[in-house]
N, C-alpha and C. Protein backbone atom coordinates (compact mmCIF):
# COMPACT_ATOMS: atom_id res chain seq x y z
N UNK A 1 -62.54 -116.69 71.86
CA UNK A 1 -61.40 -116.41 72.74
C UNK A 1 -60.19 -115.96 71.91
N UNK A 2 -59.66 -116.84 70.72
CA UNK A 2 -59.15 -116.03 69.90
C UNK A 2 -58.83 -115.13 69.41
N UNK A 3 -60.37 -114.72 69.07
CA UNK A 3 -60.54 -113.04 68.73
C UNK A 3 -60.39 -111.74 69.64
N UNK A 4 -60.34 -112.21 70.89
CA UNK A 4 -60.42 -111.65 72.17
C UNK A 4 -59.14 -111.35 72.02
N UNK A 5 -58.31 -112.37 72.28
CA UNK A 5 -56.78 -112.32 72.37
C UNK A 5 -55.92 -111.29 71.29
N UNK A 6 -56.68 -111.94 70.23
CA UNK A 6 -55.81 -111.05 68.45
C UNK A 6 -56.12 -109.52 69.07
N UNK A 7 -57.41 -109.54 69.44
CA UNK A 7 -57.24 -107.95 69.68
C UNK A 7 -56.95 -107.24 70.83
N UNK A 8 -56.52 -107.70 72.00
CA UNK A 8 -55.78 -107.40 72.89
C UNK A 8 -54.18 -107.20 72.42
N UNK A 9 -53.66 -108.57 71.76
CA UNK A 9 -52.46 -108.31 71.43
C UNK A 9 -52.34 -106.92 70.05
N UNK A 10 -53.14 -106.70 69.52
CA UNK A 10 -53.58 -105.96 68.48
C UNK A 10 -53.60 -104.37 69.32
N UNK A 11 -54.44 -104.56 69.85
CA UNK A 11 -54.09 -102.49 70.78
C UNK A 11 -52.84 -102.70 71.55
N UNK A 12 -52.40 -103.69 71.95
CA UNK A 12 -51.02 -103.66 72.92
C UNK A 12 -50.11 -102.95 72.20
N UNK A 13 -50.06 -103.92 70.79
CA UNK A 13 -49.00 -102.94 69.61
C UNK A 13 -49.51 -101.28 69.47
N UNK A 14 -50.39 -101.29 69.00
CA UNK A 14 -51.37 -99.70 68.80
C UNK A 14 -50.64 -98.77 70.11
N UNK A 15 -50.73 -99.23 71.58
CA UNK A 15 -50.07 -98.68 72.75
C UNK A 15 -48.95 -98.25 72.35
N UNK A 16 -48.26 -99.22 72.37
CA UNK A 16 -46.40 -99.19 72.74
C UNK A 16 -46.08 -98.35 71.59
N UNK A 17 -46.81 -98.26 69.87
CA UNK A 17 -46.36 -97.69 69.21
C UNK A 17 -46.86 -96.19 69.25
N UNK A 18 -47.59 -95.63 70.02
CA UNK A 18 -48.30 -94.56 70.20
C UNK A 18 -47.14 -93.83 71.17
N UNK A 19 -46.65 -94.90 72.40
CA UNK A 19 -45.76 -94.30 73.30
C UNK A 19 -44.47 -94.13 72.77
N UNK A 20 -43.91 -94.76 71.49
CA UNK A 20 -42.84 -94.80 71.44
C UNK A 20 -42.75 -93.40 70.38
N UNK A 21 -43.89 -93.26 69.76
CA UNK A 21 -43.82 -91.66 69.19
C UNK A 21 -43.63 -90.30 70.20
N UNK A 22 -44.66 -90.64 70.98
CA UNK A 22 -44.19 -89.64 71.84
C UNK A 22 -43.24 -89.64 72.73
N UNK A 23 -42.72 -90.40 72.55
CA UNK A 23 -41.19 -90.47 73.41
C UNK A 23 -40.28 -89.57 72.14
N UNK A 24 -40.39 -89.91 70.71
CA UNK A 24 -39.39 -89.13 70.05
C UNK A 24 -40.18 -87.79 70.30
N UNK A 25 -41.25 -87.21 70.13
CA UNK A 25 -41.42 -86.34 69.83
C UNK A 25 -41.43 -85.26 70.89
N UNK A 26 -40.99 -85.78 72.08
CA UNK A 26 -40.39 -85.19 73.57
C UNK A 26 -39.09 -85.15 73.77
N UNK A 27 -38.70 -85.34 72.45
CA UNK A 27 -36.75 -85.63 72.77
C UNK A 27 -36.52 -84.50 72.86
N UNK A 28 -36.78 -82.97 72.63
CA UNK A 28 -35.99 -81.70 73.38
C UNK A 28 -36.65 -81.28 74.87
N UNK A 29 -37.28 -82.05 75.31
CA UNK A 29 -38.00 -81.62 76.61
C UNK A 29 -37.00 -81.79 77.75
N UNK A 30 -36.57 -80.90 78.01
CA UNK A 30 -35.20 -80.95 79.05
C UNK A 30 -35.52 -82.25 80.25
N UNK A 31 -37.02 -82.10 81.27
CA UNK A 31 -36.96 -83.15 82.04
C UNK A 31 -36.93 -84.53 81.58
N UNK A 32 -36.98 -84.45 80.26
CA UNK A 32 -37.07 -85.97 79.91
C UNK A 32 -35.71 -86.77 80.42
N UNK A 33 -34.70 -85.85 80.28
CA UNK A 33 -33.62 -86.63 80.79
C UNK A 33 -33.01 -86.79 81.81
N UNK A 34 -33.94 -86.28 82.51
CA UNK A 34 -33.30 -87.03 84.32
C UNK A 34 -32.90 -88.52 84.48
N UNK A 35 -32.55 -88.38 85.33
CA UNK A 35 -32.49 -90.45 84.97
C UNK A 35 -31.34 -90.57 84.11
N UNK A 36 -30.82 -90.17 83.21
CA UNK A 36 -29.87 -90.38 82.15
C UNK A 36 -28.71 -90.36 83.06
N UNK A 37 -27.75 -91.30 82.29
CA UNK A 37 -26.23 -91.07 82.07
C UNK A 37 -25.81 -91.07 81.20
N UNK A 38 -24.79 -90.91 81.32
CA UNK A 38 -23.89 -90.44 80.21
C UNK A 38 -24.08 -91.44 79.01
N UNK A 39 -23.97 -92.54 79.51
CA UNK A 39 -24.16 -94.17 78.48
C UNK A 39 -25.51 -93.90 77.75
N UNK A 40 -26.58 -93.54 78.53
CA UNK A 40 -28.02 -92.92 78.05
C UNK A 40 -28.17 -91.94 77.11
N UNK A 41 -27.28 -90.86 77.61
CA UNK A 41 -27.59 -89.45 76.39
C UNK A 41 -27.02 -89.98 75.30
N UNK A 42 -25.76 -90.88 75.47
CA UNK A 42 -24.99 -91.65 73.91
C UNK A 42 -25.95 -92.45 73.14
N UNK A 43 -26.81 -93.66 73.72
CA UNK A 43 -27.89 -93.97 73.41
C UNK A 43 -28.86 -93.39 72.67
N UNK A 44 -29.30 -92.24 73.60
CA UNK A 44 -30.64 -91.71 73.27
C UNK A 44 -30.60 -90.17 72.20
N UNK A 45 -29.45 -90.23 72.17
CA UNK A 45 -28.60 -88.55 71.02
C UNK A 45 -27.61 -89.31 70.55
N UNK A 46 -27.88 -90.08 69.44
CA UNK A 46 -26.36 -89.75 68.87
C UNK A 46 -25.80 -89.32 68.44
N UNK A 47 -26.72 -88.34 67.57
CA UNK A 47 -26.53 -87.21 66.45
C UNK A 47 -25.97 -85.88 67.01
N UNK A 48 -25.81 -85.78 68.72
CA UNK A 48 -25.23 -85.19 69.57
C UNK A 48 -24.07 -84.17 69.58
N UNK A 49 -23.17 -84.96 69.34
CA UNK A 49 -21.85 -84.97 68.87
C UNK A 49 -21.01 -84.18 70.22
N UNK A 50 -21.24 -85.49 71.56
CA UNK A 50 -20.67 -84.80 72.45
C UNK A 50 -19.41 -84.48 72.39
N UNK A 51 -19.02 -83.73 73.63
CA UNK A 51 -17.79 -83.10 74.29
C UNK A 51 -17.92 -83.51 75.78
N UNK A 52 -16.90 -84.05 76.40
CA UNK A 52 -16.63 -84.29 77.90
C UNK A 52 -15.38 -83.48 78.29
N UNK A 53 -15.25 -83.11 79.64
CA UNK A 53 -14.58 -82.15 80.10
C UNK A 53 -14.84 -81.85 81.93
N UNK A 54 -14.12 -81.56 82.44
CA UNK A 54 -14.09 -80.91 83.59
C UNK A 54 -13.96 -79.18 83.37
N UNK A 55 -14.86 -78.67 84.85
CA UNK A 55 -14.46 -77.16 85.17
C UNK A 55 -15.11 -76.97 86.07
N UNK A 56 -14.79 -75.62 86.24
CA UNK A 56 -15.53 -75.36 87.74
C UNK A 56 -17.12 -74.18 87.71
N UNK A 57 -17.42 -74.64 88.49
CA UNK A 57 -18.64 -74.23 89.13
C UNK A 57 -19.10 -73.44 89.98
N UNK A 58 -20.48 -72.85 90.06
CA UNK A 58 -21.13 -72.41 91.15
C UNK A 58 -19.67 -71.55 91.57
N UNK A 59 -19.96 -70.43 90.80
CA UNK A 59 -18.91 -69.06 90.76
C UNK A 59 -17.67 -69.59 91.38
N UNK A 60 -16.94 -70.32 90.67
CA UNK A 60 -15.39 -71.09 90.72
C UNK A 60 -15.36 -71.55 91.65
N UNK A 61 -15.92 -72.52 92.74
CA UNK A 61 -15.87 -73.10 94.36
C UNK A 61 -15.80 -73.93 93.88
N UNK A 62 -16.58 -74.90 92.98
CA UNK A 62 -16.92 -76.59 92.84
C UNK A 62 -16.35 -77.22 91.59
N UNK A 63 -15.45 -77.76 91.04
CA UNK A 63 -15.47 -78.54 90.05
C UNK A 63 -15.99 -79.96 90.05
N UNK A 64 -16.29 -79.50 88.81
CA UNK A 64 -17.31 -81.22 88.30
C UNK A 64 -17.14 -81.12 86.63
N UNK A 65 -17.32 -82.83 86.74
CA UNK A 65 -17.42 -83.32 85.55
C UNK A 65 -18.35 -82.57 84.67
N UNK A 66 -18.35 -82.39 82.86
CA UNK A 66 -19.79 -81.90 82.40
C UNK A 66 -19.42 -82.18 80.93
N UNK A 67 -20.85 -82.26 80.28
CA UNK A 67 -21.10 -82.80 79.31
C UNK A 67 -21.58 -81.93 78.31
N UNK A 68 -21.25 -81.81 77.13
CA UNK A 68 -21.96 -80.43 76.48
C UNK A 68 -22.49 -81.37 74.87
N UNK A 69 -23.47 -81.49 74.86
CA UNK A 69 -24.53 -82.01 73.82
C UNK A 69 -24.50 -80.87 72.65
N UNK A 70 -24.42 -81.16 71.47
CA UNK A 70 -24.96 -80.11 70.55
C UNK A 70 -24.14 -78.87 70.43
N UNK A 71 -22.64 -79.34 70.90
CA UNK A 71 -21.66 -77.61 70.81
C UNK A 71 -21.61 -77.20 69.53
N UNK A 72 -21.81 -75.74 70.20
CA UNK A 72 -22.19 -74.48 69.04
C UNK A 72 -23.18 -74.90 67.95
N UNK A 73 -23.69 -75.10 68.32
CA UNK A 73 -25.07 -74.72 67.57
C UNK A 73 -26.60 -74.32 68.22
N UNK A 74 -27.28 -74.29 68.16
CA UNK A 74 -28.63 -73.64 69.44
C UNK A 74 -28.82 -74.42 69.94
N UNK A 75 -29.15 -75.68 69.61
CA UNK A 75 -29.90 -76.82 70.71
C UNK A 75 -28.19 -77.16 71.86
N UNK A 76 -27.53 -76.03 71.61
CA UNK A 76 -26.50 -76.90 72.91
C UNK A 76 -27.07 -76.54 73.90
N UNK A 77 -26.50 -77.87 74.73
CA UNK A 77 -26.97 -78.45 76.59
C UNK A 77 -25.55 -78.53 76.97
N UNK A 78 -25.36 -77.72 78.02
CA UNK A 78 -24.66 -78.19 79.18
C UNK A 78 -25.09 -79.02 80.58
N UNK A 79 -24.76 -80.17 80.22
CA UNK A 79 -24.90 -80.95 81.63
C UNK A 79 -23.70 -81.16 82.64
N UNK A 80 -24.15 -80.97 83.74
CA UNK A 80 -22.99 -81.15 84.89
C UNK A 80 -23.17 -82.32 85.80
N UNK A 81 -22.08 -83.18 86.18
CA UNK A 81 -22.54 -84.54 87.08
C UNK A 81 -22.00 -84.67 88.30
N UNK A 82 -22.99 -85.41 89.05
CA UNK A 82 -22.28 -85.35 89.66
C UNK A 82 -20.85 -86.03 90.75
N UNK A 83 -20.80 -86.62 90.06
CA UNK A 83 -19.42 -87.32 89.76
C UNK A 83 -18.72 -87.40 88.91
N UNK A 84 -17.80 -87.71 88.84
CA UNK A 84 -16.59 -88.10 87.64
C UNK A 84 -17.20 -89.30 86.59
N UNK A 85 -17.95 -90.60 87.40
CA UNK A 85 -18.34 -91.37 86.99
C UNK A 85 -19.75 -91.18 85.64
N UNK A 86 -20.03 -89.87 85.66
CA UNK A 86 -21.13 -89.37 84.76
C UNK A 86 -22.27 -90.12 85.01
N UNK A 87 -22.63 -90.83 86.08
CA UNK A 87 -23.88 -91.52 85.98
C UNK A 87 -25.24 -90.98 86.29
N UNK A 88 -24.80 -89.72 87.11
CA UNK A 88 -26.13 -88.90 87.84
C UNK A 88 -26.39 -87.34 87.44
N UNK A 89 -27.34 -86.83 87.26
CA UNK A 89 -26.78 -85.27 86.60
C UNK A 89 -26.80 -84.60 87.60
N UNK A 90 -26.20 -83.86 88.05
CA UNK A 90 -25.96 -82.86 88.55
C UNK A 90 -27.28 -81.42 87.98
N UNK A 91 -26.82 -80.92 87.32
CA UNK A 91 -27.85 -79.88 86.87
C UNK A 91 -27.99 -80.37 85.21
N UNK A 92 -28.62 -79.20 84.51
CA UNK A 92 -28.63 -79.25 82.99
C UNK A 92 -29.38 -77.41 82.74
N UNK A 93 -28.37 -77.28 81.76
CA UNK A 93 -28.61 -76.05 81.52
C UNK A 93 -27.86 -75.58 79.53
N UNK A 94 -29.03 -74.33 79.37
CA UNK A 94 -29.62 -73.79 77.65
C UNK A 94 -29.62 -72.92 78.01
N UNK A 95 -29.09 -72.04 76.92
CA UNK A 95 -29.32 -70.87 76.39
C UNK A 95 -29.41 -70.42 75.10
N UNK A 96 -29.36 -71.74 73.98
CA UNK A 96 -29.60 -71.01 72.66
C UNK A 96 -31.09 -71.28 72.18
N UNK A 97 -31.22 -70.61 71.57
CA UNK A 97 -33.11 -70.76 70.49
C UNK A 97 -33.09 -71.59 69.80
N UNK A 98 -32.61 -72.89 70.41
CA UNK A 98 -32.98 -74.12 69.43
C UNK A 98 -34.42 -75.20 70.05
N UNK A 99 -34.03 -76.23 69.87
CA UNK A 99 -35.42 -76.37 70.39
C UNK A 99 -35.65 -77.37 71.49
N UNK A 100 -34.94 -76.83 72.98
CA UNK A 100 -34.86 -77.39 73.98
C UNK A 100 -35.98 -76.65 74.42
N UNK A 101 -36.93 -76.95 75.60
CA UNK A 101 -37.85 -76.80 76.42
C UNK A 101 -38.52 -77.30 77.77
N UNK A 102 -38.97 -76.65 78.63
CA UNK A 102 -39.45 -77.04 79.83
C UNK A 102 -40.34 -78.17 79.48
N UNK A 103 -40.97 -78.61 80.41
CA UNK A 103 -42.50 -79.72 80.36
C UNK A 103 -43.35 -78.71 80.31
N UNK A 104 -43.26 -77.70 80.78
CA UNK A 104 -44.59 -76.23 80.51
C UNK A 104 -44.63 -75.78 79.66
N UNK A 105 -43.30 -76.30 78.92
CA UNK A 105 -42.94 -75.29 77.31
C UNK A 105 -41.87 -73.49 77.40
N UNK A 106 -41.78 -73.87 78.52
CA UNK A 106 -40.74 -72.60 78.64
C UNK A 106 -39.22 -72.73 78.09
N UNK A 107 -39.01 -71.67 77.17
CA UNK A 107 -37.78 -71.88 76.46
C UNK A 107 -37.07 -70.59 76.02
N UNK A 108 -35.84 -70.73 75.52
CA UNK A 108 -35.38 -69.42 75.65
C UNK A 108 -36.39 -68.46 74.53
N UNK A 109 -36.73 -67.01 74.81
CA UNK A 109 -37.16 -66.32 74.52
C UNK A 109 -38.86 -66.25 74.68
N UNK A 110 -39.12 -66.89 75.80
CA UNK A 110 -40.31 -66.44 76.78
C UNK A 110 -40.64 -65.22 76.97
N UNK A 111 -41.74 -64.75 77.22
CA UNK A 111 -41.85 -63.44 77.21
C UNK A 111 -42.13 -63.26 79.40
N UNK A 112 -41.72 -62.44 80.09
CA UNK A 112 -41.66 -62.14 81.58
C UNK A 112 -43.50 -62.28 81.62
N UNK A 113 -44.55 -61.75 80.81
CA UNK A 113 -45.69 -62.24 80.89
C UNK A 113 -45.85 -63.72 80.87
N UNK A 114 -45.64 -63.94 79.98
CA UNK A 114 -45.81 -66.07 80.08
C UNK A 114 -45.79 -66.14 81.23
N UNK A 115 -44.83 -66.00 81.42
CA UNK A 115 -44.19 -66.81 82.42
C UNK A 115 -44.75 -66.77 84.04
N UNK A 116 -45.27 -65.25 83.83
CA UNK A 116 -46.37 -65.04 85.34
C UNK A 116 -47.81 -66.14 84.68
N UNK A 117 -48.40 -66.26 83.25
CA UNK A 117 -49.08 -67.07 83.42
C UNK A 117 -48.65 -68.12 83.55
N UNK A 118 -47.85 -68.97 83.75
CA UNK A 118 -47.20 -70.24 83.54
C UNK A 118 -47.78 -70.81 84.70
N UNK A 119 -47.33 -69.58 85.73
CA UNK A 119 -46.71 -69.64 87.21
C UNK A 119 -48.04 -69.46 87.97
N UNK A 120 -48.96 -69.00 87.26
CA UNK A 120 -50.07 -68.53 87.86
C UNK A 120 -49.95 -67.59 89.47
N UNK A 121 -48.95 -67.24 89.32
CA UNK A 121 -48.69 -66.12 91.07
C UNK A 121 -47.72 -64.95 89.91
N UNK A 122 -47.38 -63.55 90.13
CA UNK A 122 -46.62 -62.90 89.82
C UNK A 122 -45.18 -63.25 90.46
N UNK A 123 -43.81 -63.31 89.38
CA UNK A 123 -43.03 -63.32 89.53
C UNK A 123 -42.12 -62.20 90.36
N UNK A 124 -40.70 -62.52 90.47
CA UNK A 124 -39.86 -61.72 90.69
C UNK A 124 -38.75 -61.80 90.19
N UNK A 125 -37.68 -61.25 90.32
CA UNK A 125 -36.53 -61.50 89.85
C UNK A 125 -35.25 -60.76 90.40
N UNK A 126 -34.13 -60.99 89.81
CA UNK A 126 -33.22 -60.57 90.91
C UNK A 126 -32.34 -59.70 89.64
N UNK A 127 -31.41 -58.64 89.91
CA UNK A 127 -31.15 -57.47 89.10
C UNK A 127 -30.26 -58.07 88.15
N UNK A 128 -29.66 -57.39 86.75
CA UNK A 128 -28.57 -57.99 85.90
C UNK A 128 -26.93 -57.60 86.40
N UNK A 129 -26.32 -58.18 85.53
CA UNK A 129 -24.82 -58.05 85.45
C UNK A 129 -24.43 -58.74 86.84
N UNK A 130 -24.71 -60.10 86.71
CA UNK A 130 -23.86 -60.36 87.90
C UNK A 130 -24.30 -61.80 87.28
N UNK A 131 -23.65 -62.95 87.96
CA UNK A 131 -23.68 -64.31 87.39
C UNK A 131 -24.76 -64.81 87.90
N UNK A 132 -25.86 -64.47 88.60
CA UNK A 132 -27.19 -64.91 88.58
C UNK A 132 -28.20 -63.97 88.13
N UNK A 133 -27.94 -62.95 87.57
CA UNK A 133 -28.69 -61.83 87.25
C UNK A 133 -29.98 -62.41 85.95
N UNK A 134 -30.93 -61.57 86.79
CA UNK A 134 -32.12 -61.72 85.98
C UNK A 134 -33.03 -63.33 86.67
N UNK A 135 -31.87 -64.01 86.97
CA UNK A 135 -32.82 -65.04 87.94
C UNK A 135 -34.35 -64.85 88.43
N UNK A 136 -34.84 -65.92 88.23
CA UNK A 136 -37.02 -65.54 88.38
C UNK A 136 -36.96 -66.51 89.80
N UNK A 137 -37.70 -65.69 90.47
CA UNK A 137 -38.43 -66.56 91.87
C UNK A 137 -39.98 -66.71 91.65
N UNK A 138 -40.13 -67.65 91.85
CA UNK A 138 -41.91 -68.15 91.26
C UNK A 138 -42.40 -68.24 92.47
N UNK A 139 -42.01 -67.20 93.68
CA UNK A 139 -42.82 -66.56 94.24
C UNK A 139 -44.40 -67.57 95.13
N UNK A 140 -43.96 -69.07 95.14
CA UNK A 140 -45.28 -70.19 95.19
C UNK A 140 -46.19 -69.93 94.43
N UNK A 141 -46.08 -69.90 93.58
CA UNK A 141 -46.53 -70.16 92.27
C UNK A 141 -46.49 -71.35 91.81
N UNK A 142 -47.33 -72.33 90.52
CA UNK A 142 -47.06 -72.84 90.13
C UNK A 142 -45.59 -73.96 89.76
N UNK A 143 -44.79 -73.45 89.67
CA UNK A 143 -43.76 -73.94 88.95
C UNK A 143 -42.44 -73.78 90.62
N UNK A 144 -42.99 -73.26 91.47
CA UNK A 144 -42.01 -73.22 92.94
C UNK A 144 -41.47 -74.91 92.94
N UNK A 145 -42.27 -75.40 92.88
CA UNK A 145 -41.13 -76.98 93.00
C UNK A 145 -41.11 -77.61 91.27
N UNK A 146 -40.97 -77.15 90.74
CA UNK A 146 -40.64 -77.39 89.33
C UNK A 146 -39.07 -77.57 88.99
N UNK A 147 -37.85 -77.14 89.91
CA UNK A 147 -36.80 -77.46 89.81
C UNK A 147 -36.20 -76.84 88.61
N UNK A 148 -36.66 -75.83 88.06
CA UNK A 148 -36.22 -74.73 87.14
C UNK A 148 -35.69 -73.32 87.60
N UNK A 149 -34.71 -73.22 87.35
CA UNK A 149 -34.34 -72.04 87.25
C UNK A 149 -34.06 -71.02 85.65
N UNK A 150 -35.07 -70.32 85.90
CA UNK A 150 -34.75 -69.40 84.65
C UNK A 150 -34.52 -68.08 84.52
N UNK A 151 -33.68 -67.45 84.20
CA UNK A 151 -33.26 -65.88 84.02
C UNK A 151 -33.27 -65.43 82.98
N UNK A 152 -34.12 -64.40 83.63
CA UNK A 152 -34.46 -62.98 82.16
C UNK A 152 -33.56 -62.23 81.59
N UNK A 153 -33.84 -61.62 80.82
CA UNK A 153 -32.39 -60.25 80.21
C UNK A 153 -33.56 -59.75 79.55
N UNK A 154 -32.87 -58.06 80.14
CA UNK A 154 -33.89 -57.30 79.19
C UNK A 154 -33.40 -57.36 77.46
N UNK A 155 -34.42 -57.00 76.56
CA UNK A 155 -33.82 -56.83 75.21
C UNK A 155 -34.11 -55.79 74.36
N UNK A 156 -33.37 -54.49 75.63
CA UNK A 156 -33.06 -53.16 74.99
C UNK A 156 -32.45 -52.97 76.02
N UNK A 157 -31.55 -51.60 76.14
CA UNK A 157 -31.24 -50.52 77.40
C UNK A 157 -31.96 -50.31 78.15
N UNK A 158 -31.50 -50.56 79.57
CA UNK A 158 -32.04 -49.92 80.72
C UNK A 158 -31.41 -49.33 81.51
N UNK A 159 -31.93 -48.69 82.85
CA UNK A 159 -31.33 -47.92 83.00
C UNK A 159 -30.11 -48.54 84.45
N UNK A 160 -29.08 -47.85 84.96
CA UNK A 160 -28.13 -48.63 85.64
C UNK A 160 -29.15 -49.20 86.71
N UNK A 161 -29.95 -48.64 87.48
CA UNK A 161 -30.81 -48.71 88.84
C UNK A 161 -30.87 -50.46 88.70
N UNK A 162 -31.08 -51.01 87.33
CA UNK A 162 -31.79 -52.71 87.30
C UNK A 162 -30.27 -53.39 87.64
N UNK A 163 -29.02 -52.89 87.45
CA UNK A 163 -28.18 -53.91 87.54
C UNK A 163 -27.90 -53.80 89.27
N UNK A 164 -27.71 -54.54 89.65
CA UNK A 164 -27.69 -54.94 90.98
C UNK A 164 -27.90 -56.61 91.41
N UNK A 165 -27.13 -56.93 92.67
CA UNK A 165 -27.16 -58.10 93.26
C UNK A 165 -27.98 -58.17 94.44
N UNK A 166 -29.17 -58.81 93.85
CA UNK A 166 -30.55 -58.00 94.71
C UNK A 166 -31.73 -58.06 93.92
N UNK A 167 -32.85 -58.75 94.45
CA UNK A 167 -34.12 -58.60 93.76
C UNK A 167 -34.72 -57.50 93.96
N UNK A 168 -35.26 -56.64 92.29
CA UNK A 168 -35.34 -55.49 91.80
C UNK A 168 -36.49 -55.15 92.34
N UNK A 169 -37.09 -54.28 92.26
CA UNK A 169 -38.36 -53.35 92.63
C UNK A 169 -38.68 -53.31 91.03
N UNK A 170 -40.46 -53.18 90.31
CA UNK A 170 -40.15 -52.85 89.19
C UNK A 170 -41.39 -52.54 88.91
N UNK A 171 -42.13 -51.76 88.23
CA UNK A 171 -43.32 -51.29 88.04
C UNK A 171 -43.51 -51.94 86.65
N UNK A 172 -44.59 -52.11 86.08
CA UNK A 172 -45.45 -52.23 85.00
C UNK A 172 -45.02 -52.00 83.86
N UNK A 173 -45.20 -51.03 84.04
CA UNK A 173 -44.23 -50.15 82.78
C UNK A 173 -42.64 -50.00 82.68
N UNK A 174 -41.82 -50.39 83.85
CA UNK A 174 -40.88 -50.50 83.60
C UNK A 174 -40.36 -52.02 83.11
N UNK A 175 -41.08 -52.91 83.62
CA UNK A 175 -41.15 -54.09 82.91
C UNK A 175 -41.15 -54.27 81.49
N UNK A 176 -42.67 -53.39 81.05
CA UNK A 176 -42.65 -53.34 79.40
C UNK A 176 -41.55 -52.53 78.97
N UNK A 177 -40.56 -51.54 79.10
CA UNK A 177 -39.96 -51.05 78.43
C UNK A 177 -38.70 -52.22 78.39
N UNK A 178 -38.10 -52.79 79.81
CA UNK A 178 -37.27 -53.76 79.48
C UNK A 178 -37.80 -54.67 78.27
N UNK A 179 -38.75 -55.41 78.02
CA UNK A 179 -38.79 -56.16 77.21
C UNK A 179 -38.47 -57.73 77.44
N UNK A 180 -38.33 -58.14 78.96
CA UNK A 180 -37.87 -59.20 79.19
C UNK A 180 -38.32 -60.61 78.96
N UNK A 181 -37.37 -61.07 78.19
CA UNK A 181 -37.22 -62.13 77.80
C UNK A 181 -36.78 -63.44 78.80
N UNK A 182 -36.95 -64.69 78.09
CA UNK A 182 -36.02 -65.91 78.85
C UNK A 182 -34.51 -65.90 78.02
N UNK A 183 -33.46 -65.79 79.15
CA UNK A 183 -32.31 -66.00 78.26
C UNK A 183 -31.68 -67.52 78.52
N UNK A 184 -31.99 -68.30 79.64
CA UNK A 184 -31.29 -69.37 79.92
C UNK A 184 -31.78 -69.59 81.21
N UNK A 185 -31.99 -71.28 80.63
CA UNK A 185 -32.50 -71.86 82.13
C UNK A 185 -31.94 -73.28 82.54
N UNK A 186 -31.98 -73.49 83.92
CA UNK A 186 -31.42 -74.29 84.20
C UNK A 186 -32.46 -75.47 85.24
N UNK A 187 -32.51 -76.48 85.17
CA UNK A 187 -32.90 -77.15 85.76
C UNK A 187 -32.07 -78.17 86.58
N UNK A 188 -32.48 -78.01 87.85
CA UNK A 188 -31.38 -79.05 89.11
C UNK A 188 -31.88 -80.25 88.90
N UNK A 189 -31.47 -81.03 89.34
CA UNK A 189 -31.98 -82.43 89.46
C UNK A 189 -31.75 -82.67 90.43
């Protein structure tokens, strides 16, 4: 019975220390931090080196509290709450090539292919130069309740026809010549 026990308590440790690796080794996985507050990201980043602040939102209508993890350097996060009280997130949103990522692994500089495999349905998207431009609709696809929002940018010249407020029309080949990339994504909570 002893021996029974030693080695029950014996893989219990083996467990918890198996989970507690992969808990670090998921620390840029953006959903990991739902659930967080503010007291949490201090906790769980300290090496962070936040910034707190108010501004406004959702094309200047809404101000809210927000939190910016990692300023100026790539792994920065903007989080927004939604309260003053910082306890609930509001959204969370990247745009540099550091090493933040989806749970699918989507991160900035995705290629517009991935991402239809990701999604397993063909995407869409909505035109540039405008403050949602390049936005992807996953179309019920895969990733439709995934609570991501991510927008492309091409990465060369195109021609004016793509900028528009309005999901684009786009052939094959005009796809490959854009070159589209992930530039920044956002996930709601």
């Amino acid at each position: 019975m002893k021996k029974l026990s030693l080695l029950i308590f014996v893989l219990s440790l083996a467990a918890c220390g198996s989970s507690k690796h992969k808990a670090s080794k998921d620390k840029f996985v953006v959903e990991n931090l739902r659930g967080y507050s503010a007291e949490d990201l201090i906790n769980n980043y300290p090496d962070a080196n936040f910034y707190e602040d108010s501004g406004m939102f959702e094309e200047g209508t809404v101000e809210r509290a927000y939190t910016i993890m990692y300023p100026e350097t790539t792994d920065e996060l903007h989080i927004s709450w939604k309260s003053e009280k910082r306890e609930e997130i509001f959204d969370i949103r990247f745009s540099g090539k550091g090493r933040w990522k989806s749970a699918q692994g989507i991160k900035i500089g995705t290629s517009y292919d991935a991402l239809n495999e990701l999604n397993d349905q063909k995407i869409s998207f909505y035109g540039f130069g405008w403050d949602y431009g390049g936005a992807v609709l996953w179309n019920n696809g895969k990733l439709e309740d995934s609570n991501l929002r991510v927008f492309l940018a091409p990465n060369n010249e195109i021609a004016n026809k793509f900028y528009k407020d309005g999901i684009i029309e786009v052939n094959e080949e005009e796809v490959k010549k854009m070159d589209l990339k992930v530039s920044s994504i956002m996930l709601m909570n």
